[in-house]
ModelCIF file with pLDDT and N, C-alpha, C, O atoms, coordinates in Angstrom:
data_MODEL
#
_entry.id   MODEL 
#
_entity.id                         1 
_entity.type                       polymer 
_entity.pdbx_number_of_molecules   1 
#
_entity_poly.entity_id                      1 
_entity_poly.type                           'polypeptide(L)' 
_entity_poly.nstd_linkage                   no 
_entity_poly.nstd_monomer                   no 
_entity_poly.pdbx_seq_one_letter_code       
;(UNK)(UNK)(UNK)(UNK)(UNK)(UNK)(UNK)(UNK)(UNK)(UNK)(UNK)(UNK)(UNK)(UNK)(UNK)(UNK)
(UNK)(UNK)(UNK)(UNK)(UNK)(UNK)(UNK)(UNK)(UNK)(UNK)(UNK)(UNK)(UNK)(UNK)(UNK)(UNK)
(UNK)(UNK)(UNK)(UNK)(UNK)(UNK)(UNK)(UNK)(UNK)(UNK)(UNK)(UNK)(UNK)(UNK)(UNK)
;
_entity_poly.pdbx_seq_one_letter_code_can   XXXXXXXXXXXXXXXXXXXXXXXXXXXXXXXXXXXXXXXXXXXXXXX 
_entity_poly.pdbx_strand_id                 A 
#
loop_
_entity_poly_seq.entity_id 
_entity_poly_seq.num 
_entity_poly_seq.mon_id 
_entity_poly_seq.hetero 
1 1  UNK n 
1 2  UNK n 
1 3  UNK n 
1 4  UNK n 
1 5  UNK n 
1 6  UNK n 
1 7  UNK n 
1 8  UNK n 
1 9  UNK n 
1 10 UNK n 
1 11 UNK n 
1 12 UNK n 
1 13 UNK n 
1 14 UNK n 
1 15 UNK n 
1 16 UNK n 
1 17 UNK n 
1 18 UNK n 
1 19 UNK n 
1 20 UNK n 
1 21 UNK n 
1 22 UNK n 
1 23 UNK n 
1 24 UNK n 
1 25 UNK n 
1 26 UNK n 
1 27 UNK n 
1 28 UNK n 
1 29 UNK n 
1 30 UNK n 
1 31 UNK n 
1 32 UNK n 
1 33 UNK n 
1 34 UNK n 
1 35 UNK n 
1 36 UNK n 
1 37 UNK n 
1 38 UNK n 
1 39 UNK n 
1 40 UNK n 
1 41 UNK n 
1 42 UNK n 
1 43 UNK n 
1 44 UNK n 
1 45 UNK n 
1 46 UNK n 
1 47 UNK n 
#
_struct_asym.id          A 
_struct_asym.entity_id   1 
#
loop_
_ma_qa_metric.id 
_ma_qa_metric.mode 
_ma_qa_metric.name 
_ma_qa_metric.software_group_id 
_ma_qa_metric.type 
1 global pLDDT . pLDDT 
2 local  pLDDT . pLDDT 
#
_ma_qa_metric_global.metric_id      1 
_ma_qa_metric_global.metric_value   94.34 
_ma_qa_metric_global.model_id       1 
_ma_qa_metric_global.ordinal_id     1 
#
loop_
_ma_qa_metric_local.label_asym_id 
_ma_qa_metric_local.label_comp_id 
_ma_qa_metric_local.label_seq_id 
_ma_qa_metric_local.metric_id 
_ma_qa_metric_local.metric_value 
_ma_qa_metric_local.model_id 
_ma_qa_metric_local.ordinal_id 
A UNK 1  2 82.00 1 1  
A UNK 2  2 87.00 1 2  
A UNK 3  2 92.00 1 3  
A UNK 4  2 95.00 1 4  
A UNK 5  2 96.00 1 5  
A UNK 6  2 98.00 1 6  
A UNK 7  2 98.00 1 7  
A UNK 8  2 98.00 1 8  
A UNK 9  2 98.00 1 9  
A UNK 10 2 98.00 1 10 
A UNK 11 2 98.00 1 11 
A UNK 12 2 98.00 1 12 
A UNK 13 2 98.00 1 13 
A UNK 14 2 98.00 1 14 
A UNK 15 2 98.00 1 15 
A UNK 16 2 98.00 1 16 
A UNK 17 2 98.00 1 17 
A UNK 18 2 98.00 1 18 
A UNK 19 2 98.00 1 19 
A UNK 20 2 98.00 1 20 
A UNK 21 2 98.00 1 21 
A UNK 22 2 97.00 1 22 
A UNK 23 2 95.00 1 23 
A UNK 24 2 93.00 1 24 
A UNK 25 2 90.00 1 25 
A UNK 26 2 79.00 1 26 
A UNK 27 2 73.00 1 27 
A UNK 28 2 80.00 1 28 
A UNK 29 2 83.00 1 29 
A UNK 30 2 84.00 1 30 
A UNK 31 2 90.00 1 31 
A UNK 32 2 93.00 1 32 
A UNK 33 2 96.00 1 33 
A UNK 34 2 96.00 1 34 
A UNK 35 2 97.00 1 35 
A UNK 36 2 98.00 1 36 
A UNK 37 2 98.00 1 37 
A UNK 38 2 98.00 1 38 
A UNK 39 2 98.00 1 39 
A UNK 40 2 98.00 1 40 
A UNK 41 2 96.00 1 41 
A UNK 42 2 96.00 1 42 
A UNK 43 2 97.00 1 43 
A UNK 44 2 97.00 1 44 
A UNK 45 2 97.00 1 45 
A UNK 46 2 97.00 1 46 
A UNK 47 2 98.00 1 47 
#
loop_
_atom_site.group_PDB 
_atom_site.id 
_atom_site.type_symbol 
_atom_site.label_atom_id 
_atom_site.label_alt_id 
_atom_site.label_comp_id 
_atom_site.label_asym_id 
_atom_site.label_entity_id 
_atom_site.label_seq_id 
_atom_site.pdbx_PDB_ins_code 
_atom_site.Cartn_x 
_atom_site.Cartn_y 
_atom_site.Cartn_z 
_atom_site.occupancy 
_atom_site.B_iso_or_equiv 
_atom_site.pdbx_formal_charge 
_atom_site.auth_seq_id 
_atom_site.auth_comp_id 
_atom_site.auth_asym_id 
_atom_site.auth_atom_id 
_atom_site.pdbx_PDB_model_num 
ATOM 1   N N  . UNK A 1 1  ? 111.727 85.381  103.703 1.00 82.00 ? 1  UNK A N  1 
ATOM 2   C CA . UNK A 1 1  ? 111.533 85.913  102.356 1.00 82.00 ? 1  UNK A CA 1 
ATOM 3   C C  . UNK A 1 1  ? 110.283 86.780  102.331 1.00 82.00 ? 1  UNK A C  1 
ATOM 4   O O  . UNK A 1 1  ? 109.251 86.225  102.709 1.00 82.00 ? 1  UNK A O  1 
ATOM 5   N N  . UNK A 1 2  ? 110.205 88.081  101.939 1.00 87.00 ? 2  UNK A N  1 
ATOM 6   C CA . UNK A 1 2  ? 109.503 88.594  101.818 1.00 87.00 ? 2  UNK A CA 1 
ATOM 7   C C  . UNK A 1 2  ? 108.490 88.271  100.833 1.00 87.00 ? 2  UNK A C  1 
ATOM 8   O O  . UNK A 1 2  ? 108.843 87.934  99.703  1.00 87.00 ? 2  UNK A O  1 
ATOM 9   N N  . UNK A 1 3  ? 107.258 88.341  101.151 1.00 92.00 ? 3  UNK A N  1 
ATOM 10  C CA . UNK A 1 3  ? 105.879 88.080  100.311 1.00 92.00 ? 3  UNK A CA 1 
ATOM 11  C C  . UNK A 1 3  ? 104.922 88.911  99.686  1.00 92.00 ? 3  UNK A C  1 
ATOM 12  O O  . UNK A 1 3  ? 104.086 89.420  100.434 1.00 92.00 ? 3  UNK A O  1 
ATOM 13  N N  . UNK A 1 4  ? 104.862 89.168  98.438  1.00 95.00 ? 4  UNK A N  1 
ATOM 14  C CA . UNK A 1 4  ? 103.678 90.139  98.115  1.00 95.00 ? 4  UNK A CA 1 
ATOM 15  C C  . UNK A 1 4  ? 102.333 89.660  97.788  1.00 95.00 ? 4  UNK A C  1 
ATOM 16  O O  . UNK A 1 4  ? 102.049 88.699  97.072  1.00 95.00 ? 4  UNK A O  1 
ATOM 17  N N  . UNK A 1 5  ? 101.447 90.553  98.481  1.00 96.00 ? 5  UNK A N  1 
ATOM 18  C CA . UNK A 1 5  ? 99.810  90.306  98.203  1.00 96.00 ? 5  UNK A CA 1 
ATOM 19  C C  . UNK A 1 5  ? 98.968  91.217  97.388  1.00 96.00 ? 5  UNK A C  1 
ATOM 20  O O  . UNK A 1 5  ? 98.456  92.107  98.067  1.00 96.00 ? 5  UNK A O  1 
ATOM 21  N N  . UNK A 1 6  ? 98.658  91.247  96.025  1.00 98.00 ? 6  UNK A N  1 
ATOM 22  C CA . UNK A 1 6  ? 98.088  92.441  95.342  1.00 98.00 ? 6  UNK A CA 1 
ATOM 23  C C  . UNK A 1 6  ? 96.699  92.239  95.206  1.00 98.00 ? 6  UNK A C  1 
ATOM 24  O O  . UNK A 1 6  ? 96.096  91.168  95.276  1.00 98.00 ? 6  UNK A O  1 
ATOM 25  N N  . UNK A 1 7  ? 96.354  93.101  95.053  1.00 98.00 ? 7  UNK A N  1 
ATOM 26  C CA . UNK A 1 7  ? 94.991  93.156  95.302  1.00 98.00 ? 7  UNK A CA 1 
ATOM 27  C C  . UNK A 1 7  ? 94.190  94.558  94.581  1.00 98.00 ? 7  UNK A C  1 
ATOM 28  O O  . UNK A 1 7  ? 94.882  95.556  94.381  1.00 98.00 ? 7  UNK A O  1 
ATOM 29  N N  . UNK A 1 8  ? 92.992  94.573  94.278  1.00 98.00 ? 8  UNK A N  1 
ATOM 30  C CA . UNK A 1 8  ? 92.268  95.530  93.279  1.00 98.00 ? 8  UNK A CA 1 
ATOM 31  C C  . UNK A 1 8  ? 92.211  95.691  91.863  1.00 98.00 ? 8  UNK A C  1 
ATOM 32  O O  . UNK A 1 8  ? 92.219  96.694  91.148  1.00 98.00 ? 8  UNK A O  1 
ATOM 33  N N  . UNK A 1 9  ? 92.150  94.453  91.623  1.00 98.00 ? 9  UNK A N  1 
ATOM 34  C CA . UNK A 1 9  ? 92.064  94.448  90.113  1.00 98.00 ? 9  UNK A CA 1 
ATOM 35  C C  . UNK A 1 9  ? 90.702  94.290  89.776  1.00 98.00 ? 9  UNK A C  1 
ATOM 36  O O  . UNK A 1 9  ? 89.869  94.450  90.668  1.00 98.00 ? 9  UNK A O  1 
ATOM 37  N N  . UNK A 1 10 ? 90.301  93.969  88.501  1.00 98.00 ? 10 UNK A N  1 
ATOM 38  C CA . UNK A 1 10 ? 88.559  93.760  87.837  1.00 98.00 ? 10 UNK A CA 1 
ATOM 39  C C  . UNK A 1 10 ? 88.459  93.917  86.479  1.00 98.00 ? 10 UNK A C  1 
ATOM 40  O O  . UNK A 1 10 ? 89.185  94.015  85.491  1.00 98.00 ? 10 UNK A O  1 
ATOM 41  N N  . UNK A 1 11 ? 87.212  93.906  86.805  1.00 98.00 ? 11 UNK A N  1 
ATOM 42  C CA . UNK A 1 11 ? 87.023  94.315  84.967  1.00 98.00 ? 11 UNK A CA 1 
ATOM 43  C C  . UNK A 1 11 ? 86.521  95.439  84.803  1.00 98.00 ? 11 UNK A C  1 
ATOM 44  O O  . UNK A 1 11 ? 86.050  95.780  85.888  1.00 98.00 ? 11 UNK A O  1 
ATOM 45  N N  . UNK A 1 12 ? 86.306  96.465  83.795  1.00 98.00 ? 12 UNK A N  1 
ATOM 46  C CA . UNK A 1 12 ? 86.366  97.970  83.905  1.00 98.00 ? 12 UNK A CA 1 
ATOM 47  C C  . UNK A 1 12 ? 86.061  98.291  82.546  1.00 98.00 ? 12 UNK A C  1 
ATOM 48  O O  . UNK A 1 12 ? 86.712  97.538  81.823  1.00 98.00 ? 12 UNK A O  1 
ATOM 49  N N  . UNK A 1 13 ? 85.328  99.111  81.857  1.00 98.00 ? 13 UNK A N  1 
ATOM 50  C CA . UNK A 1 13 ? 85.028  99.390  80.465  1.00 98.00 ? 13 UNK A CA 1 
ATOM 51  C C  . UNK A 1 13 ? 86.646  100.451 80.199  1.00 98.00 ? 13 UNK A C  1 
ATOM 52  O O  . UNK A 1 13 ? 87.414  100.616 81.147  1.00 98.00 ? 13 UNK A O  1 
ATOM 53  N N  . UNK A 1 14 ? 86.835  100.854 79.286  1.00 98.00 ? 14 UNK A N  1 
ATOM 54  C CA . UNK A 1 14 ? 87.801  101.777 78.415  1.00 98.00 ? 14 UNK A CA 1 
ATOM 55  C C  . UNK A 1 14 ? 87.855  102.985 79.086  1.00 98.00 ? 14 UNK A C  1 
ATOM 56  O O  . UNK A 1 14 ? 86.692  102.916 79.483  1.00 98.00 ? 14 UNK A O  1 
ATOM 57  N N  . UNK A 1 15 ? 88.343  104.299 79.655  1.00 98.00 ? 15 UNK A N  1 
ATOM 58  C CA . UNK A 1 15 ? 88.535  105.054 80.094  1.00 98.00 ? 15 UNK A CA 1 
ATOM 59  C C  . UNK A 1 15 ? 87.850  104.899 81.856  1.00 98.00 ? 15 UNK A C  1 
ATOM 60  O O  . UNK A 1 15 ? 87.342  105.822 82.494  1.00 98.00 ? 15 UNK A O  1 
ATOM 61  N N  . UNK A 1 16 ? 87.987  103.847 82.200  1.00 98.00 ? 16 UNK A N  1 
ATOM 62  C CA . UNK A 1 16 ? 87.658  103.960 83.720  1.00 98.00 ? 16 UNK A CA 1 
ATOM 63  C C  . UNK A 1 16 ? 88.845  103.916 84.659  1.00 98.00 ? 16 UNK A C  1 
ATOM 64  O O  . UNK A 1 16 ? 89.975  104.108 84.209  1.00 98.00 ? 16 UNK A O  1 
ATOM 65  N N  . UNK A 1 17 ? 88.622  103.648 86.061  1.00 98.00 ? 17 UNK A N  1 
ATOM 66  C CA . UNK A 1 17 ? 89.632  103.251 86.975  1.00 98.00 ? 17 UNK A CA 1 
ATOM 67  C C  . UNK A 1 17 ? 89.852  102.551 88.002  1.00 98.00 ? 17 UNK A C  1 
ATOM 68  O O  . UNK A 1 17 ? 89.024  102.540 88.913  1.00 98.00 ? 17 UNK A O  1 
ATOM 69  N N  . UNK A 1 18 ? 90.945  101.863 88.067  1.00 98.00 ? 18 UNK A N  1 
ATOM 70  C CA . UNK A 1 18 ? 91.170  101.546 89.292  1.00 98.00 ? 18 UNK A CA 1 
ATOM 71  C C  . UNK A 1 18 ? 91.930  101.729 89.918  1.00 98.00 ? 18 UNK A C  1 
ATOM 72  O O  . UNK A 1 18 ? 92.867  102.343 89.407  1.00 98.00 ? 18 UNK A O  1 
ATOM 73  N N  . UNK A 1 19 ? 92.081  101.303 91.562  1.00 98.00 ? 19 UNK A N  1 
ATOM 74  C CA . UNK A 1 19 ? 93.327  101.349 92.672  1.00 98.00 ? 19 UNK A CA 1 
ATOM 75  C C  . UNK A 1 19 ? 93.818  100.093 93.093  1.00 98.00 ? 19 UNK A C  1 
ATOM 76  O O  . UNK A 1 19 ? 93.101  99.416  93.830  1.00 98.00 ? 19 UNK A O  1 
ATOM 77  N N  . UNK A 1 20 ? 95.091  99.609  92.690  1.00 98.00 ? 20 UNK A N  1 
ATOM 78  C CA . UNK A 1 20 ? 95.241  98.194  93.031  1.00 98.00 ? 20 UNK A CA 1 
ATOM 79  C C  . UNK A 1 20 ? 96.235  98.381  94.230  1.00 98.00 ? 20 UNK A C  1 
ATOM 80  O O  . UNK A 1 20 ? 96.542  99.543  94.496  1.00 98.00 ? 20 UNK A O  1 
ATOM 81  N N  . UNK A 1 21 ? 96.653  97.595  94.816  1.00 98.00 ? 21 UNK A N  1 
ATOM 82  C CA . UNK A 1 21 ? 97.393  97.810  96.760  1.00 98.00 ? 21 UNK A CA 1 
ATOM 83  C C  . UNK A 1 21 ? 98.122  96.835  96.177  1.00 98.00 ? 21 UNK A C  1 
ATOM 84  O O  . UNK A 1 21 ? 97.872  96.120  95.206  1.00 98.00 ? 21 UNK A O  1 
ATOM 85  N N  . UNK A 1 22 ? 99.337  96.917  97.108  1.00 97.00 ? 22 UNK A N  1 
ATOM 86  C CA . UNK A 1 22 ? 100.134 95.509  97.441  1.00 97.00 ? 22 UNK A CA 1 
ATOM 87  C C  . UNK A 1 22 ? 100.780 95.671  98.227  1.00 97.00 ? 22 UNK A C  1 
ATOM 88  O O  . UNK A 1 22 ? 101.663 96.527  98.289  1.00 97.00 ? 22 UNK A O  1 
ATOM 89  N N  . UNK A 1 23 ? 100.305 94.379  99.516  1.00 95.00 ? 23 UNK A N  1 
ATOM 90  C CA . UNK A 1 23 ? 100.797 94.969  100.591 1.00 95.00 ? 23 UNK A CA 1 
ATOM 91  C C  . UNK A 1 23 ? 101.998 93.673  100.866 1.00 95.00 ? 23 UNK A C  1 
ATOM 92  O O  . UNK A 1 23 ? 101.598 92.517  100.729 1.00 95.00 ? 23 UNK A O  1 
ATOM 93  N N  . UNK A 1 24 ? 103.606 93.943  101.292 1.00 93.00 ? 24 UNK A N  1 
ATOM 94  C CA . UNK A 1 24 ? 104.378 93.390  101.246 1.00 93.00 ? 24 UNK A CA 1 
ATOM 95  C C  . UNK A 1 24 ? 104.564 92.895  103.085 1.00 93.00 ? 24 UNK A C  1 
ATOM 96  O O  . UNK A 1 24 ? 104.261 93.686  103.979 1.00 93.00 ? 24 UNK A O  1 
ATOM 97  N N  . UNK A 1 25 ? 105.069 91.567  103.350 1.00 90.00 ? 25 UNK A N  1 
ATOM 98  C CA . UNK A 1 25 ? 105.738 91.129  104.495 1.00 90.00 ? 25 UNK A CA 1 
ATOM 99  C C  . UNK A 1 25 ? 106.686 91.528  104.599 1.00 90.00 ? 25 UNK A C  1 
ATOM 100 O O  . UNK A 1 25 ? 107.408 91.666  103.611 1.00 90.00 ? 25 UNK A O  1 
ATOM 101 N N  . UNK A 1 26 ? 107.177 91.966  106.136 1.00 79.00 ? 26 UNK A N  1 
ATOM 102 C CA . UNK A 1 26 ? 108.541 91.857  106.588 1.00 79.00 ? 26 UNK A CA 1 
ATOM 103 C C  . UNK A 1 26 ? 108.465 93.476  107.063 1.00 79.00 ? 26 UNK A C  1 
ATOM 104 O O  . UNK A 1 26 ? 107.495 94.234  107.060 1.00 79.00 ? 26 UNK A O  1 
ATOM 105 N N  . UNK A 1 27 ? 109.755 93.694  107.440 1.00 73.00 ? 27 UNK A N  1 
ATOM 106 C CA . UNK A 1 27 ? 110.257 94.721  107.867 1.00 73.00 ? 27 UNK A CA 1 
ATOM 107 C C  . UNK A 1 27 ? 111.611 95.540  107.196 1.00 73.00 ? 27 UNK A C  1 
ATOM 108 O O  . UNK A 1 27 ? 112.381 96.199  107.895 1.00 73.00 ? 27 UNK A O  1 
ATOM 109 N N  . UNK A 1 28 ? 111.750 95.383  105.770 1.00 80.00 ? 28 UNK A N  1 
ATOM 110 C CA . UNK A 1 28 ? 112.445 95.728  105.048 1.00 80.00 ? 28 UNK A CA 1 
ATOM 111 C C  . UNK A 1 28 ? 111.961 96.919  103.785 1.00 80.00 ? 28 UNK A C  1 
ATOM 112 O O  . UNK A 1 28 ? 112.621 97.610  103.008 1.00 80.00 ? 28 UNK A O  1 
ATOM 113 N N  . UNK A 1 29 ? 110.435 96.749  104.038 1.00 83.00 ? 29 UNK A N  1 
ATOM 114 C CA . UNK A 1 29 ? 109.448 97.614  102.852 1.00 83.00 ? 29 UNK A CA 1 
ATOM 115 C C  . UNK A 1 29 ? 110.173 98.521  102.819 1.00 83.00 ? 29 UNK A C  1 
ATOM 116 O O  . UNK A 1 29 ? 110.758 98.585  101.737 1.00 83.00 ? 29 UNK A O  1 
ATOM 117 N N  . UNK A 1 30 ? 110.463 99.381  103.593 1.00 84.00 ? 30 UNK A N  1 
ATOM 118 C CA . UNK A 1 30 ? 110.705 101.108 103.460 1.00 84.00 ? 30 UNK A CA 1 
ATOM 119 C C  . UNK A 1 30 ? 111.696 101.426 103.147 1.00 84.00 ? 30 UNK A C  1 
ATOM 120 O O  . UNK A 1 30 ? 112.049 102.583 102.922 1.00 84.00 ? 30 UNK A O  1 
ATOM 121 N N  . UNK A 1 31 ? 112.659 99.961  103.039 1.00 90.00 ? 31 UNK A N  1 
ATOM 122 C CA . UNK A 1 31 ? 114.286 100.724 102.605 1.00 90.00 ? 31 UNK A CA 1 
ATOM 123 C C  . UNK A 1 31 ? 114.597 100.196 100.689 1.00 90.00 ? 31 UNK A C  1 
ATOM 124 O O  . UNK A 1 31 ? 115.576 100.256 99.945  1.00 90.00 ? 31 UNK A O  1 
ATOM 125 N N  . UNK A 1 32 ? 113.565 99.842  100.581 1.00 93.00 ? 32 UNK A N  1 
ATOM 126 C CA . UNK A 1 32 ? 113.823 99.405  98.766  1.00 93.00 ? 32 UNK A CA 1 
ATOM 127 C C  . UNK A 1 32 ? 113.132 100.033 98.100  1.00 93.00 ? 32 UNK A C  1 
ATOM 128 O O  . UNK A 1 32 ? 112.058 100.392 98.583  1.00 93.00 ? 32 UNK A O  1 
ATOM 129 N N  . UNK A 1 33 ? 113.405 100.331 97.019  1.00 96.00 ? 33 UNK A N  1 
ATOM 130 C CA . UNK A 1 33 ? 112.732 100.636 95.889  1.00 96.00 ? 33 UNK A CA 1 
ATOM 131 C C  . UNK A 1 33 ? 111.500 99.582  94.909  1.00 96.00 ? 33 UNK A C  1 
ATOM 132 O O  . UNK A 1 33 ? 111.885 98.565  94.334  1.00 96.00 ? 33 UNK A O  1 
ATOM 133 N N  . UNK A 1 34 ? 110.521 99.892  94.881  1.00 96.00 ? 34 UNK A N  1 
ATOM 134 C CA . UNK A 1 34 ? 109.395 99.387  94.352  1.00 96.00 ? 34 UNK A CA 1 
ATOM 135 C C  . UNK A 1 34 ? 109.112 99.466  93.189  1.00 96.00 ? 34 UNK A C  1 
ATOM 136 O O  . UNK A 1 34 ? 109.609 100.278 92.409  1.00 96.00 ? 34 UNK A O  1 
ATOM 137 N N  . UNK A 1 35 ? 108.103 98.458  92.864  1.00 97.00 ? 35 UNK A N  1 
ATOM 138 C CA . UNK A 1 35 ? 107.546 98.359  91.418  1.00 97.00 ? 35 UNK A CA 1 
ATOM 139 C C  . UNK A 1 35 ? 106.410 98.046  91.212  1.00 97.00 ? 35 UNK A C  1 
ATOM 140 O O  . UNK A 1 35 ? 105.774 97.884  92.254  1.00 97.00 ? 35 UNK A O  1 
ATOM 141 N N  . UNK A 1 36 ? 105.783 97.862  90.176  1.00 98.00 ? 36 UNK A N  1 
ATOM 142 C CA . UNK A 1 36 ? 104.914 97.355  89.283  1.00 98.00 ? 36 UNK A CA 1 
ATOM 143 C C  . UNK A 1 36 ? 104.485 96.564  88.261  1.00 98.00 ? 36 UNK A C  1 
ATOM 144 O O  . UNK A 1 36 ? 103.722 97.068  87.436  1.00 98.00 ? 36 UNK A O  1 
ATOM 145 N N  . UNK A 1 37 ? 104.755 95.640  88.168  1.00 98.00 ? 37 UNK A N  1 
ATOM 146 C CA . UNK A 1 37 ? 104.605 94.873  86.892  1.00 98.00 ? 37 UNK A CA 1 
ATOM 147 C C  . UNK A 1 37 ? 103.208 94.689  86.221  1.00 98.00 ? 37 UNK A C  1 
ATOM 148 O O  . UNK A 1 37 ? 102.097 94.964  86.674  1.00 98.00 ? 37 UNK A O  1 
ATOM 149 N N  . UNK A 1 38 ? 103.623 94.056  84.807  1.00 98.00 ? 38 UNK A N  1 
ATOM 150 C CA . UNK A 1 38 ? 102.410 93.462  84.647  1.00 98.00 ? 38 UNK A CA 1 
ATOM 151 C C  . UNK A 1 38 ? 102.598 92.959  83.189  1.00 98.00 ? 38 UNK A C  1 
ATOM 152 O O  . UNK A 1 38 ? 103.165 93.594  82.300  1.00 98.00 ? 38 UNK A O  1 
ATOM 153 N N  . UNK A 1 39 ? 101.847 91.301  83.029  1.00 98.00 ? 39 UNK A N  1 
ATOM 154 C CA . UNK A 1 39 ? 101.833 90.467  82.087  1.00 98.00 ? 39 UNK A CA 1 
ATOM 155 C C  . UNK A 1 39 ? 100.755 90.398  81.417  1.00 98.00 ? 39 UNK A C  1 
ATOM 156 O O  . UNK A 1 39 ? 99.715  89.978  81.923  1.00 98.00 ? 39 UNK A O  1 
ATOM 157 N N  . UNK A 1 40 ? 100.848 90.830  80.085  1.00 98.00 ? 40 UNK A N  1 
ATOM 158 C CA . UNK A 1 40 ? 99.741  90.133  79.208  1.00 98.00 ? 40 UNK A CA 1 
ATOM 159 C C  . UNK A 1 40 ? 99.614  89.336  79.107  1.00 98.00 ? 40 UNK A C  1 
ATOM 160 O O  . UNK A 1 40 ? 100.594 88.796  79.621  1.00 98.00 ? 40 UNK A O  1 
ATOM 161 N N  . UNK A 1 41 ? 98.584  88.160  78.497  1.00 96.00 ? 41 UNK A N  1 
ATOM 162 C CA . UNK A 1 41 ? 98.810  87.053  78.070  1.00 96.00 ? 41 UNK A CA 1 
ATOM 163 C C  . UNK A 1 41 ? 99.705  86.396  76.476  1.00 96.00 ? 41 UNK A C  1 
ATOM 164 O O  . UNK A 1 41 ? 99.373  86.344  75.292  1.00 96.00 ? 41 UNK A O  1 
ATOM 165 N N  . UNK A 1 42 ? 100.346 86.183  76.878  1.00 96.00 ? 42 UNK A N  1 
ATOM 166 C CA . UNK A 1 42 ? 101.226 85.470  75.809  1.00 96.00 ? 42 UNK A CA 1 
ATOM 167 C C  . UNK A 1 42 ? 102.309 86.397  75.472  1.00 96.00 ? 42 UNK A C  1 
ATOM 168 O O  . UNK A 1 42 ? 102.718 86.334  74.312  1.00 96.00 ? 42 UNK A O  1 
ATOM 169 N N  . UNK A 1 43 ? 102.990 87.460  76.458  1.00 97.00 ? 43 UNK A N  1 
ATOM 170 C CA . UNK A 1 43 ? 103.663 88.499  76.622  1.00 97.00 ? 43 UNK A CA 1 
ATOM 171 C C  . UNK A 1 43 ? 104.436 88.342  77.562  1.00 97.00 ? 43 UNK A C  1 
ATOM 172 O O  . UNK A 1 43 ? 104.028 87.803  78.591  1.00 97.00 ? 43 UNK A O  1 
ATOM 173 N N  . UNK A 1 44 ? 105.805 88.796  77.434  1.00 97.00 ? 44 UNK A N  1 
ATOM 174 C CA . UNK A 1 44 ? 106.911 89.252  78.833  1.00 97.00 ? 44 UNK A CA 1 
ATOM 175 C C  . UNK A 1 44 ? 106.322 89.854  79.654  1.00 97.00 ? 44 UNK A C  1 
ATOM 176 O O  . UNK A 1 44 ? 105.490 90.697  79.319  1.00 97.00 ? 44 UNK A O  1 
ATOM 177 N N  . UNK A 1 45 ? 106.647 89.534  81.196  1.00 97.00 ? 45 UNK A N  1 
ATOM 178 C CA . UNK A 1 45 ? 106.447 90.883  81.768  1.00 97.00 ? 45 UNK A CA 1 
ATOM 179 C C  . UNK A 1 45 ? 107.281 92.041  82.066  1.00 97.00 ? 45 UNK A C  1 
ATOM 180 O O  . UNK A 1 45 ? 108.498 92.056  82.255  1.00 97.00 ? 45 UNK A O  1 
ATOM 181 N N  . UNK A 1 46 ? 106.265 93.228  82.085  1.00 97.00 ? 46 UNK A N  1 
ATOM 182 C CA . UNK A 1 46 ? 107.168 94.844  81.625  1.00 97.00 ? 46 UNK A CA 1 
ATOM 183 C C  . UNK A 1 46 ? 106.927 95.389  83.042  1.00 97.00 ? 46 UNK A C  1 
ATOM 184 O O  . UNK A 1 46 ? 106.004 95.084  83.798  1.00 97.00 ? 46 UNK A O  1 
ATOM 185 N N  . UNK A 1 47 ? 108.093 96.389  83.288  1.00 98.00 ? 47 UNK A N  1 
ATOM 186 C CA . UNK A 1 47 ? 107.825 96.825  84.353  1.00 98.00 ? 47 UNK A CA 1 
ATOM 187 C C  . UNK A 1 47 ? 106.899 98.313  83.610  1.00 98.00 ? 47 UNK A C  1 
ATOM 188 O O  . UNK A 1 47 ? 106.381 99.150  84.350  1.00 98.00 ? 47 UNK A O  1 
#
């Protein structure tokens, strides 16, 4: 089963930035289509 590891998140004032990675196991990465998620608290998560 493939595993994801994300990484580069923080805390950041209002118009700043970041670069977050996620680097996946296996040998299947390059043939799927990818994403992004992300959960607020007390929220669905949206892609």
């Amino acid at each position: 089963q493939v595993q994801f590891v994300e990484s580069g998140g923080g805390l950041v004032q209002p118009g700043g930035s970041l670069r977050l990675s996620c680097e996946a196991s296996g040998s299947i990465f390059s043939f799927y289509a990818m994403g992004w998620y992300r959960q607020a608290l007390g929220k669905q998560r949206e892609l």
